[in-house]
Protein backbone atom coordinates (compact mmCIF):
# COMPACT_ATOMS: atom_id res chain seq x y z
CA UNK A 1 107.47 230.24 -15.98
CA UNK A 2 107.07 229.92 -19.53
CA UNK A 3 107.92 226.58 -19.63
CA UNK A 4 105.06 226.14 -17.91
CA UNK A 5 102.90 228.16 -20.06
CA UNK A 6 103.98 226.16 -23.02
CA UNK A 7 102.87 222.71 -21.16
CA UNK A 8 99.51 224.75 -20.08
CA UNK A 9 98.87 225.60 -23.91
CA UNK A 10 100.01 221.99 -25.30
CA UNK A 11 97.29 220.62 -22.61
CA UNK A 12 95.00 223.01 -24.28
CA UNK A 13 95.58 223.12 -27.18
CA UNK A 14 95.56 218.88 -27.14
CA UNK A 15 92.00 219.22 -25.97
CA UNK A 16 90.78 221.21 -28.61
CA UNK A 17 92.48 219.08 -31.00
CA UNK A 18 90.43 215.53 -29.77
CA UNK A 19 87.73 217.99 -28.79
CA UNK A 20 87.46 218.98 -32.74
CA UNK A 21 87.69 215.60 -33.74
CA UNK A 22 84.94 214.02 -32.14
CA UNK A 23 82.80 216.75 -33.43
CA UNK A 24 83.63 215.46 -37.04
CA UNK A 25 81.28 213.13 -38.20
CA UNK A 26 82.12 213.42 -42.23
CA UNK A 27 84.90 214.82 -44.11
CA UNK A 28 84.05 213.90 -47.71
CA UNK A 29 86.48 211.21 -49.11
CA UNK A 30 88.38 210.98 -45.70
CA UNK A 31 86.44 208.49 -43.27
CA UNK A 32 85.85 209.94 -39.41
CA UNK A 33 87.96 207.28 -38.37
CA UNK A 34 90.43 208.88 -41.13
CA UNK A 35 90.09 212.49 -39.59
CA UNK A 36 90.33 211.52 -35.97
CA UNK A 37 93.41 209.46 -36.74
CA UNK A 38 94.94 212.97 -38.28
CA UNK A 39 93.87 214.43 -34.92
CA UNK A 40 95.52 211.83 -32.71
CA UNK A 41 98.62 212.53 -35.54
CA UNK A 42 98.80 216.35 -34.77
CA UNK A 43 97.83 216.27 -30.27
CA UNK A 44 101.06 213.99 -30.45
CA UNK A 45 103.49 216.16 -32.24
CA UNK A 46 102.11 219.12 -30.13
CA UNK A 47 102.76 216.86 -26.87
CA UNK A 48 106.62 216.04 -27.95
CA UNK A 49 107.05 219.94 -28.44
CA UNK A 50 105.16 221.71 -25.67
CA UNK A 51 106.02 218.73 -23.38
CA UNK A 52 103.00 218.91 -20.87
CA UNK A 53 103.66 215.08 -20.07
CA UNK A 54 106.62 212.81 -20.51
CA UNK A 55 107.23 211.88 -23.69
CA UNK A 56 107.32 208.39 -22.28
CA UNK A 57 103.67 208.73 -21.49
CA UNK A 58 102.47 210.10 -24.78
CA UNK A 59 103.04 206.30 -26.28
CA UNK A 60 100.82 204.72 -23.74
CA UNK A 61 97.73 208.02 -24.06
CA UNK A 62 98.12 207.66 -27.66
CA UNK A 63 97.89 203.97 -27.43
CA UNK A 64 94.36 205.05 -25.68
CA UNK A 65 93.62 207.50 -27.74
CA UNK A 66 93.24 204.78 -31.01
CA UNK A 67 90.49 203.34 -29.59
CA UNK A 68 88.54 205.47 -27.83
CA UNK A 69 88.27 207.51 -30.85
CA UNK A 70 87.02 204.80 -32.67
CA UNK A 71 90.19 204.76 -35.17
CA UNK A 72 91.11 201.34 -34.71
CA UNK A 73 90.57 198.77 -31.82
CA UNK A 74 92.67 198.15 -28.67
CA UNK A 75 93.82 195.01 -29.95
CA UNK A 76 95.01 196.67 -33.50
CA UNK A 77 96.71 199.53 -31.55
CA UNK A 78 98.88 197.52 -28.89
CA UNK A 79 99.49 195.17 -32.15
CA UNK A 80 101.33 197.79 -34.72
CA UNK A 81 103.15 199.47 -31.75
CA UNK A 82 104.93 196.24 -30.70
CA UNK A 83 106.64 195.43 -33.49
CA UNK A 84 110.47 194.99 -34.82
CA UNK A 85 111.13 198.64 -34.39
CA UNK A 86 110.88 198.25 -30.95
CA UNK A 87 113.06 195.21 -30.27
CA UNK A 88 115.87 197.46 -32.58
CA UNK A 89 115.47 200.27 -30.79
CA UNK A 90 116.78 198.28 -27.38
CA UNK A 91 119.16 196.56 -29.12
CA UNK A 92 120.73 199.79 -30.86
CA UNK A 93 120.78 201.55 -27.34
CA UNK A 94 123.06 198.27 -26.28
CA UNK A 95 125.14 198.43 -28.90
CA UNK A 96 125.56 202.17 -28.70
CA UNK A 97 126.29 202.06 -25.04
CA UNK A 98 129.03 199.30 -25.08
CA UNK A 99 131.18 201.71 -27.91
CA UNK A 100 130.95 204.46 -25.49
CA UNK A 101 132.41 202.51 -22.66
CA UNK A 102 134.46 201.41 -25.07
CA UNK A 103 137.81 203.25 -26.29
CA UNK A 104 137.27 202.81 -29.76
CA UNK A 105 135.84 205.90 -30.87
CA UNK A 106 138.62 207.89 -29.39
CA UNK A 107 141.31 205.54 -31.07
CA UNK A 108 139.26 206.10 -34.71
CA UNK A 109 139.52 209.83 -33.85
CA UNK A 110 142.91 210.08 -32.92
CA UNK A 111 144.04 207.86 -35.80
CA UNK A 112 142.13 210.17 -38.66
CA UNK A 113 143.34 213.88 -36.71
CA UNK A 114 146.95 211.92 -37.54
CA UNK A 115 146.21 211.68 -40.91
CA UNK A 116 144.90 215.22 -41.45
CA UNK A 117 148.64 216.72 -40.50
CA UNK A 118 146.97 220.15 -38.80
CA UNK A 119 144.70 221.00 -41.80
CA UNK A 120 141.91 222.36 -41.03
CA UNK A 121 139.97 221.12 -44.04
CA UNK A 122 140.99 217.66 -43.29
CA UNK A 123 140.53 218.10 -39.00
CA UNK A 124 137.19 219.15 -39.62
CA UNK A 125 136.32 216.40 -42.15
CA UNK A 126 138.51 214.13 -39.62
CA UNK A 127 135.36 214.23 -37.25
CA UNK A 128 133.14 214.19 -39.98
CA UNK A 129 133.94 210.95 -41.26
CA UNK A 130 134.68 209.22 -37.69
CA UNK A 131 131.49 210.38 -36.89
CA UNK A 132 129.91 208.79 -40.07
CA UNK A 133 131.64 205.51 -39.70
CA UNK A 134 130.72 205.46 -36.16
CA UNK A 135 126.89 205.99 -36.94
CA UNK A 136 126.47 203.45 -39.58
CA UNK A 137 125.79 200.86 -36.83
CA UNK A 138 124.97 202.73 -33.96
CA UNK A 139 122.07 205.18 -33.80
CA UNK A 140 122.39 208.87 -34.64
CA UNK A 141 121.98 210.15 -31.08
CA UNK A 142 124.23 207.84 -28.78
CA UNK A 143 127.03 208.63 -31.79
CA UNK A 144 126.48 212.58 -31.84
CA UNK A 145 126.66 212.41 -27.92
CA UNK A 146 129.87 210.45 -27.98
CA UNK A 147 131.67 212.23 -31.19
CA UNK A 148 130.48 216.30 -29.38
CA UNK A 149 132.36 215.09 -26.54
CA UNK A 150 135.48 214.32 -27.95
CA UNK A 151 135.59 217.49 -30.67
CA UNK A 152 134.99 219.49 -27.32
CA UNK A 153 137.98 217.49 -25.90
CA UNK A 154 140.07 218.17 -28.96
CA UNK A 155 139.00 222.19 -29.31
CA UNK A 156 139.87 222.20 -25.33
CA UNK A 157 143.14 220.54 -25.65
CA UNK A 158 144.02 222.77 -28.90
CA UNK A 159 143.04 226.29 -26.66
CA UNK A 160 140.32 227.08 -28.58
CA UNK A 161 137.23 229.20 -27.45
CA UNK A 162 134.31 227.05 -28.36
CA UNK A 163 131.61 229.74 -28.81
CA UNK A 164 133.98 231.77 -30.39
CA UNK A 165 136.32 229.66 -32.92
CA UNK A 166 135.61 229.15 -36.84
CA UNK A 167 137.29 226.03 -36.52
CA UNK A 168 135.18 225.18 -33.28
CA UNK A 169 131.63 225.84 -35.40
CA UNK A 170 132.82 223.82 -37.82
CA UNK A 171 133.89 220.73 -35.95
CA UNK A 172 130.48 220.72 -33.61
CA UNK A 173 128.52 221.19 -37.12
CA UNK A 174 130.49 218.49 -38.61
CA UNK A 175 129.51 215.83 -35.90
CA UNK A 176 125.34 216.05 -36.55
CA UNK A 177 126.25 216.03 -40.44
CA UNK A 178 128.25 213.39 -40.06
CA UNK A 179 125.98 211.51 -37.70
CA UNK A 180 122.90 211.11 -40.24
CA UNK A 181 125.26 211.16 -43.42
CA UNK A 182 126.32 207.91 -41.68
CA UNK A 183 123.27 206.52 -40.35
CA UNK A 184 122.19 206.62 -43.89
CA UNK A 185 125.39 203.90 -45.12
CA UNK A 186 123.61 200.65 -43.45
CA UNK A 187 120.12 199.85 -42.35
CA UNK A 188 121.41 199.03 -38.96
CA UNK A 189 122.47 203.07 -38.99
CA UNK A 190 118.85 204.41 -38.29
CA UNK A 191 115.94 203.24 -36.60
CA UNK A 192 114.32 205.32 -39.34
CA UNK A 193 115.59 202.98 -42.36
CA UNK A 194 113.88 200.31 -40.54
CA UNK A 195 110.79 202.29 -39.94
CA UNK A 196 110.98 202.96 -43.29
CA UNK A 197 111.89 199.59 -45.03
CA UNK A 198 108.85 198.03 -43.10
CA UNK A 199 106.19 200.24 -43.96
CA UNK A 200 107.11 199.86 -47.91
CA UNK A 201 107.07 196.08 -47.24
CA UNK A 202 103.96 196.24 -45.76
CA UNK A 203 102.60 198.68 -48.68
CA UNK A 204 104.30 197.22 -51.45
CA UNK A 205 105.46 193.86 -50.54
CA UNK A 206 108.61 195.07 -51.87
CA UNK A 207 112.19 195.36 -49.42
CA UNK A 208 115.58 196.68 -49.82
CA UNK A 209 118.26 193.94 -48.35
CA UNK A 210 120.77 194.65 -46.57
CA UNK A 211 123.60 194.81 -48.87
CA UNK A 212 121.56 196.48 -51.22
CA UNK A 213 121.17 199.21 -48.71
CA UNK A 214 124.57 199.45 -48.51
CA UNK A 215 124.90 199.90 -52.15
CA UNK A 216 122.61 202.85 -51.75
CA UNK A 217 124.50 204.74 -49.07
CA UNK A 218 127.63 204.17 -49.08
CA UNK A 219 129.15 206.26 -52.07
CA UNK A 220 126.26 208.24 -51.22
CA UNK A 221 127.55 208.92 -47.72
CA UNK A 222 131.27 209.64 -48.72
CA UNK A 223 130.44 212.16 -51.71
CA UNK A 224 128.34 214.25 -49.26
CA UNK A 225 131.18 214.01 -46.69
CA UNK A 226 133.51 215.16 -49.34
CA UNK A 227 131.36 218.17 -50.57
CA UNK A 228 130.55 218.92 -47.03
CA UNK A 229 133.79 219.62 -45.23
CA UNK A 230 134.85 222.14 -47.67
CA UNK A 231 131.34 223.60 -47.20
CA UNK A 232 131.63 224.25 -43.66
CA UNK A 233 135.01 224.93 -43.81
CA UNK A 234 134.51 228.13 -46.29
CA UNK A 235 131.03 228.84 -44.65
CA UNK A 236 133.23 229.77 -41.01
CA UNK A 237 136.25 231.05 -42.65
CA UNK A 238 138.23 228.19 -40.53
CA UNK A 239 142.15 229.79 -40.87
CA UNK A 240 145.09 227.36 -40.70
CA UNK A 241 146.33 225.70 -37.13
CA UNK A 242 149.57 227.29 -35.65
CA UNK A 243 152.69 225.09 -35.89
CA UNK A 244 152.95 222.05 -32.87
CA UNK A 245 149.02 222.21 -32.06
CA UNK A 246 148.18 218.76 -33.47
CA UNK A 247 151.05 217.21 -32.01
CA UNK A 248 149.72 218.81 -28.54
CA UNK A 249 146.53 217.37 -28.99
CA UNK A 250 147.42 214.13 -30.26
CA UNK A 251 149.85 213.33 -27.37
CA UNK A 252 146.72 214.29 -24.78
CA UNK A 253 144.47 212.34 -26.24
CA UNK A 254 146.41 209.13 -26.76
CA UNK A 255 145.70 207.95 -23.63
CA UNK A 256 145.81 204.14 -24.29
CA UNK A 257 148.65 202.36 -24.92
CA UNK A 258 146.72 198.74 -25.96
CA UNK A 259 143.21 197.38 -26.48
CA UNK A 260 141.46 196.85 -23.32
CA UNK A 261 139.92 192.81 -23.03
CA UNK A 262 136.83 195.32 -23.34
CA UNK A 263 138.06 196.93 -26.72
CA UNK A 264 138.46 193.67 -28.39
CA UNK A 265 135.75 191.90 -27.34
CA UNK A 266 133.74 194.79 -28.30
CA UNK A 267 135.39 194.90 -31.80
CA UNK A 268 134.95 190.61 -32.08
CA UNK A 269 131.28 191.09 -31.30
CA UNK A 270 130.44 194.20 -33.41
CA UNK A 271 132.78 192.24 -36.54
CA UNK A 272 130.49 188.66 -35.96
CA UNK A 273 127.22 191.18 -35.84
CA UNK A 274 127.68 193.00 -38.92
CA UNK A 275 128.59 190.23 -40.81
CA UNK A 276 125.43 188.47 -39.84
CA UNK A 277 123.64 191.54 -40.87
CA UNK A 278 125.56 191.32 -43.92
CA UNK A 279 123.75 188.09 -44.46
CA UNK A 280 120.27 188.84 -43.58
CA UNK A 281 120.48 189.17 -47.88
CA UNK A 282 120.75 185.62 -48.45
CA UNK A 283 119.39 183.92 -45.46
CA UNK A 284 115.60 184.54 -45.15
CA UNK A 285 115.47 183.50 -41.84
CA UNK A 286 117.48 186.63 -40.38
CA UNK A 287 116.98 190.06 -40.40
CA UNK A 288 118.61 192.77 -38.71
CA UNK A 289 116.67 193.35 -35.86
CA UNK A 290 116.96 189.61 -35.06
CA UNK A 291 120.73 189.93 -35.27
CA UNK A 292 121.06 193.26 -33.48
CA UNK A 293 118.78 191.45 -30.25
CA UNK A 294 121.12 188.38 -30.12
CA UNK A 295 124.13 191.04 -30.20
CA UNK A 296 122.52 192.91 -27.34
CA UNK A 297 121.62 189.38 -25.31
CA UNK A 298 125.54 188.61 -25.20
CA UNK A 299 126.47 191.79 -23.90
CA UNK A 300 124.85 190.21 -20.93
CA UNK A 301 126.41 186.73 -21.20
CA UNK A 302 128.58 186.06 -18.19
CA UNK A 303 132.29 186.27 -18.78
CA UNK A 304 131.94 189.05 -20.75
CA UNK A 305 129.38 191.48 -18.80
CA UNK A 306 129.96 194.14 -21.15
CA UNK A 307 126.84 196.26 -19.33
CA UNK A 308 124.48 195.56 -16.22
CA UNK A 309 120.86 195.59 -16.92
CA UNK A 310 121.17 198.64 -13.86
CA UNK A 311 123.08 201.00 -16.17
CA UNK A 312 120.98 199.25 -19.67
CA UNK A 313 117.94 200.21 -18.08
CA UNK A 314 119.53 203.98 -16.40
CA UNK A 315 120.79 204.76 -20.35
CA UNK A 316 118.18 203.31 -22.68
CA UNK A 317 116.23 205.84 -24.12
CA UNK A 318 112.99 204.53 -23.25
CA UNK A 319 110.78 207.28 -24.02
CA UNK A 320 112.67 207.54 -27.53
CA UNK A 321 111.59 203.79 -28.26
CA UNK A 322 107.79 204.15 -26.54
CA UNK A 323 107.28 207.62 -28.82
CA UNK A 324 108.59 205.71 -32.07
CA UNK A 325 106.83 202.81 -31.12
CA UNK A 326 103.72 205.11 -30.61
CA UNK A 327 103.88 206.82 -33.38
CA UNK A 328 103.80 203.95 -35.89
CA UNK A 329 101.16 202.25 -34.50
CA UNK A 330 99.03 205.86 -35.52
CA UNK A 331 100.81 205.81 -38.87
CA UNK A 332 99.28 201.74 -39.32
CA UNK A 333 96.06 203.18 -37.78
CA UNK A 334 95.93 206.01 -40.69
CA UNK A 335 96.94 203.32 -43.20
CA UNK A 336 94.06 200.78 -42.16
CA UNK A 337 91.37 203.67 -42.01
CA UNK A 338 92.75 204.48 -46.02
CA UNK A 339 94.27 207.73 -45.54
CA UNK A 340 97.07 206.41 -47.78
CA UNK A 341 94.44 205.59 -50.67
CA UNK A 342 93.44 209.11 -50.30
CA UNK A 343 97.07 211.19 -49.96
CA UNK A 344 97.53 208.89 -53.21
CA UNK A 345 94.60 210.20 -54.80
CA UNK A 346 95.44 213.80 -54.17
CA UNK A 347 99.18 213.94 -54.82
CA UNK A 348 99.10 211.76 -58.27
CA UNK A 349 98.42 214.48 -60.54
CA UNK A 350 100.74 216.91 -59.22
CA UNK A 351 103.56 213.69 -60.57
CA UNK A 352 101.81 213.47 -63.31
CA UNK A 353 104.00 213.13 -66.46
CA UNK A 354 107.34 213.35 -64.63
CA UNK A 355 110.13 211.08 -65.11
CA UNK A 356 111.77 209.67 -62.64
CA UNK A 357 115.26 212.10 -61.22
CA UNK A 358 112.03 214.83 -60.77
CA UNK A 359 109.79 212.68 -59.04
CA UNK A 360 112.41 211.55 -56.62
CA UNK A 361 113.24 214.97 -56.28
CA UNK A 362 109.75 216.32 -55.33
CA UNK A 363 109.73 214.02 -53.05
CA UNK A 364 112.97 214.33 -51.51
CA UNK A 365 112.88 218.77 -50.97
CA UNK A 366 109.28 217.31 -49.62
CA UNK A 367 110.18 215.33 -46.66
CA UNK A 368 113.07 217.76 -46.07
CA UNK A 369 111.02 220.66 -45.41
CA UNK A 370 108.33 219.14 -43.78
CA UNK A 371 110.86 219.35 -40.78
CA UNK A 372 110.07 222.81 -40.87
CA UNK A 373 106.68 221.61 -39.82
CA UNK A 374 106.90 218.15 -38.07
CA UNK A 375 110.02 218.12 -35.94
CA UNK A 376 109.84 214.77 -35.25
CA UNK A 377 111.37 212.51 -38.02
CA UNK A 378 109.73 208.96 -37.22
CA UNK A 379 106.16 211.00 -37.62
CA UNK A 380 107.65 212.07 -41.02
CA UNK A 381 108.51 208.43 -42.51
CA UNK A 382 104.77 207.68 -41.16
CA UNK A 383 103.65 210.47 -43.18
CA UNK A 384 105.29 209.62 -46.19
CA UNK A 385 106.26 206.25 -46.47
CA UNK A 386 103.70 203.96 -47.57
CA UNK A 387 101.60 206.58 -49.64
CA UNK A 388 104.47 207.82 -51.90
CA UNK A 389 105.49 203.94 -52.23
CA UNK A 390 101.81 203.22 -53.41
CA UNK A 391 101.95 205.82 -55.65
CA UNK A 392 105.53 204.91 -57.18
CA UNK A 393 104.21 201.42 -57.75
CA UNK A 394 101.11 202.86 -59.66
CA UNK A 395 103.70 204.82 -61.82
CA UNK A 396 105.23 201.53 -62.63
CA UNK A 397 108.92 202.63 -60.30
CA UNK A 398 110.47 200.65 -57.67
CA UNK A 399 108.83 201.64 -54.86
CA UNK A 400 112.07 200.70 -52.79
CA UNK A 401 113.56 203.73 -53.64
CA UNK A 402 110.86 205.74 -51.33
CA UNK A 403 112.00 203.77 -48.41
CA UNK A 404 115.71 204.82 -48.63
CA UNK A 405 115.14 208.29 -49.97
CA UNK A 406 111.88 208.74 -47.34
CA UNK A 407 114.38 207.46 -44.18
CA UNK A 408 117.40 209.51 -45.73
CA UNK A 409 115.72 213.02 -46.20
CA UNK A 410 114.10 212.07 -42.54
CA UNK A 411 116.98 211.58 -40.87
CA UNK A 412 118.58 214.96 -42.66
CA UNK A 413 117.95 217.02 -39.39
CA UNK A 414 119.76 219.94 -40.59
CA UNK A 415 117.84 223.06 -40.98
CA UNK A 416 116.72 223.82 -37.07
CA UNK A 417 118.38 222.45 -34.11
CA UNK A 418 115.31 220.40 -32.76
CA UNK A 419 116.10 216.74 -33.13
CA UNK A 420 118.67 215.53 -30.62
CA UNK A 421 120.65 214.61 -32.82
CA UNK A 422 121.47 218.38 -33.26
CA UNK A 423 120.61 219.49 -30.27
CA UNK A 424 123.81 217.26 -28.60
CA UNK A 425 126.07 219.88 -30.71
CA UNK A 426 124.03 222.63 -30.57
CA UNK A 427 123.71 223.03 -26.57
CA UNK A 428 127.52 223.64 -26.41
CA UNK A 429 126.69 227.46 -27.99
CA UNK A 430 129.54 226.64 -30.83
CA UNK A 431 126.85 227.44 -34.10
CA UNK A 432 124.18 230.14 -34.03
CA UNK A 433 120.44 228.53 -35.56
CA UNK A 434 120.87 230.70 -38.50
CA UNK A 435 124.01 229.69 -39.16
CA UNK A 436 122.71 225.96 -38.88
CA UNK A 437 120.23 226.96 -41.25
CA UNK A 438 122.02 228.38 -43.73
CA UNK A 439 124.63 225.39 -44.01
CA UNK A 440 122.07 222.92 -43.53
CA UNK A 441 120.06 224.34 -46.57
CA UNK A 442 122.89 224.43 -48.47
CA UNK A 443 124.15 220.40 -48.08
CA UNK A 444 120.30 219.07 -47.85
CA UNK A 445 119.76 220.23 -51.07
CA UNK A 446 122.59 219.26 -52.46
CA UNK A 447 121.41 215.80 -50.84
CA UNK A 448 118.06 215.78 -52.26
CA UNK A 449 119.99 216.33 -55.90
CA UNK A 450 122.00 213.92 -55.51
CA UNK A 451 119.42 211.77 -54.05
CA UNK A 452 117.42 212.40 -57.39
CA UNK A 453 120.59 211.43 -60.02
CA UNK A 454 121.90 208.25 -57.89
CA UNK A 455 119.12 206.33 -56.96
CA UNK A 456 117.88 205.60 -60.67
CA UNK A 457 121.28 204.66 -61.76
CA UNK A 458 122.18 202.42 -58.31
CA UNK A 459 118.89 200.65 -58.93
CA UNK A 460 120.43 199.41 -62.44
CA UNK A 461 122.28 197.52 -60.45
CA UNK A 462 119.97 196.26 -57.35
């Protein structure tokens, strides 16, 4: 019943929303067009949360929605919602897919809960890491559904009560920290870095390559694993394993003896892709999505039949990649109708006169904390994006460093469990929302510092 209430209000309260718009005919510096695109902005957000229709249909309403409101025309809106992002989005799902029919997360678990001997400290930041590693080419989701179901497998096997255990909050925390710590080491780790690279580009003219990416997030990624674990660790007063338990759960979980034909073509395929993303740096005519679609096309490739288009088309998350796709085609519509002239032109004197670890910083707490507000992270590198790369530019910065530290602080999903990537972890009852709070406050501001020092001084070197 009240999940019914809360579509009947989101129908409602959608209503109102367009209802309101139409009704505004001048908002001083903002164009109607402007305003209405705002209003198309908010009805989605409070679709995705009060769900009163599929998220799967929003894309195509909202698609609508552009032009009937006289934002942009049909033509413009079916243009900017069919673009790379959604060709990477199908690809990632692919790619994604094929390492969790694969055994090769397991193996990369097993082998790092070998190195950490029984320590807690080092089991929890066991799964941290193998999550991180894991997400850095797949997406954030598909990796937080595959790593919760093996730390569940590993708490199980070591007789631990999930709800109940400091060392079982801990390890489910550990996977969606893990998941966008590591999403944030390659571009290929996030659908939002490439949401976010392309809407600087298209801003700025300006893009971060590849391997300058990785530059970026890398030591980022491993510092904020390492100042994590002990974090979370503390935070649930995790006490020492009893003698034997590791060796327990390593002998149930070592389950295969050799690669599979499937494990090692998997590995030869993911090896050739990411060195071809690797060289989307030097060679203009590749870029990652290109590479990540020819991955995905010989997954197909008979011989190999790594997945069926049945179980591609049963696993894809196809109303992920229509809402994304949705979503920046309103973001191109608010650009085009000059809301980012005008965010520019009300922000700039609130930077005015501070050098450059501050401004980043603003900016970083900024797009945090908006997830207080906007729960939906593409919607947040739409937001933010483009403007706050205008306005770097104007102050004479790189205004590549607002594409990684816009898609970074976006993907930080930390504070309330209502991304997915979360919500995988959360579901299991492990970690209270306040605890997730607390923790999450703690390490994304200790991001959004760190953010602030390293991104000036790795720039020296881009």
């Amino acid at each position: 019943m009240k999940a019914e209430k809360k579509r009947v209000v989101g129908v409602i309260g959608t209503v109102l929303i367009i209802a309101a718009a139409l009704l505004v005919s001048d908002a001083g510096t903002l164009s109607t067009a402007s305003v209405r695109g705002f209003a198309i902005l908010a009805a989605a957000l409070l679709m995705l949360i009060t769900e009163p229709i599929p998220a799967g249909i929003v894309e195509p309403l909202l698609l609508v929605l552009l032009p009937l409101l006289g934002v942009v025309t049909f033509d413009q809106s079916l243009k900017n919602a069919m673009t790379t992002l959604f060709l990477f989005l199908m690809a990632c799902y692919g790619i994604s897919m094929v390492l969790l029919k694969s055994s090769i997360p397991e193996r990369l678990a097993v082998f790092l809960l070998a190195k950490s001997q029984g320590r807690p400290l080092y089991v929890v930041g066991a799964f941290m890491l193998g999550t991180a590693l894991i997400s850095s080419v797949v997406s954030n989701v598909p990796c937080a559904v595959i790593m919760t179901g093996l730390a569940a497998r590993v708490l199980h096997a070591m007789g631990e009560d999930m709800e109940k255990s400091p060392l079982g909050k801990a390890m489910m925390m550990s996977v969606p920290f893990g998941a966008v710590f590591g999403g944030m080491m390659t571009p290929a780790g996030s659908s939002l870095n490439v949401l976010a690279i392309t809407l600087v580009e298209e801003a700025t003219g300006q893009k971060v390559l590849f391997t300058e990416w990785m530059l970026l997030g890398i030591p980022l990624a491993l510092v904020l694993i390492f100042l994590s674990v002990p974090i979370l660790t503390l935070f649930f007063k995790v006490k020492p394993l009893e003698g034997g338990v590791m060796e327990k759960v390593l002998k149930e979980m070592h389950n295969h003896e050799k690669l599979s034909n499937y494990d090692k073509n998997a590995l030869m395929i993911l090896l050739v892709t990411f060195v071809l993303w690797v060289m989307t740096s030097w060679v203009p005519r590749l870029n990652v999505t290109m590479v990540s679609v020819l991955t995905l096309t010989v997954f197909f490739l008979p011989g190999l039949d790594m997945l069926t288009w049945k179980e591609y088309s049963r696993e894809c998350g196809w109303d992920t990649i229509l809402i994304c796709s949705a979503i920046l085609s309103v973001g191109a519509a608010l650009v085009e109708t000059g809301v980012t002239a005008f965010l520019v032109t009300v922000i700039s004197p609130y930077f005015t006169n501070t050098v450059l670890p501050v401004f980043l910083l603003i900016i970083a707490l900024l797009v945090n904390w908006t997830h207080l507000l906007i729960p939906t992270a593409s919607a947040i590198v739409v937001l933010y994006a483009s403007s706050f790369a205008v306005l770097s530019a104007s102050y004479g910065y790189d205004p590549r460093m607002i594409s990684f530290i816009v898609a970074a602080m976006a993907s930080c999903v930390l504070l309330i469990p209502f991304d997915p990537v979360v919500m995988v972890s959360y579901t299991k009852g492990s970690y209270k929302m306040k605890e997730l709070f607390t923790a999450g406050t703690i390490v994304s501001t200790i991001w959004a510092l760190l953010l602030a020092l390293w991104i000036p001084f790795a720039f020296l070197f881009i």
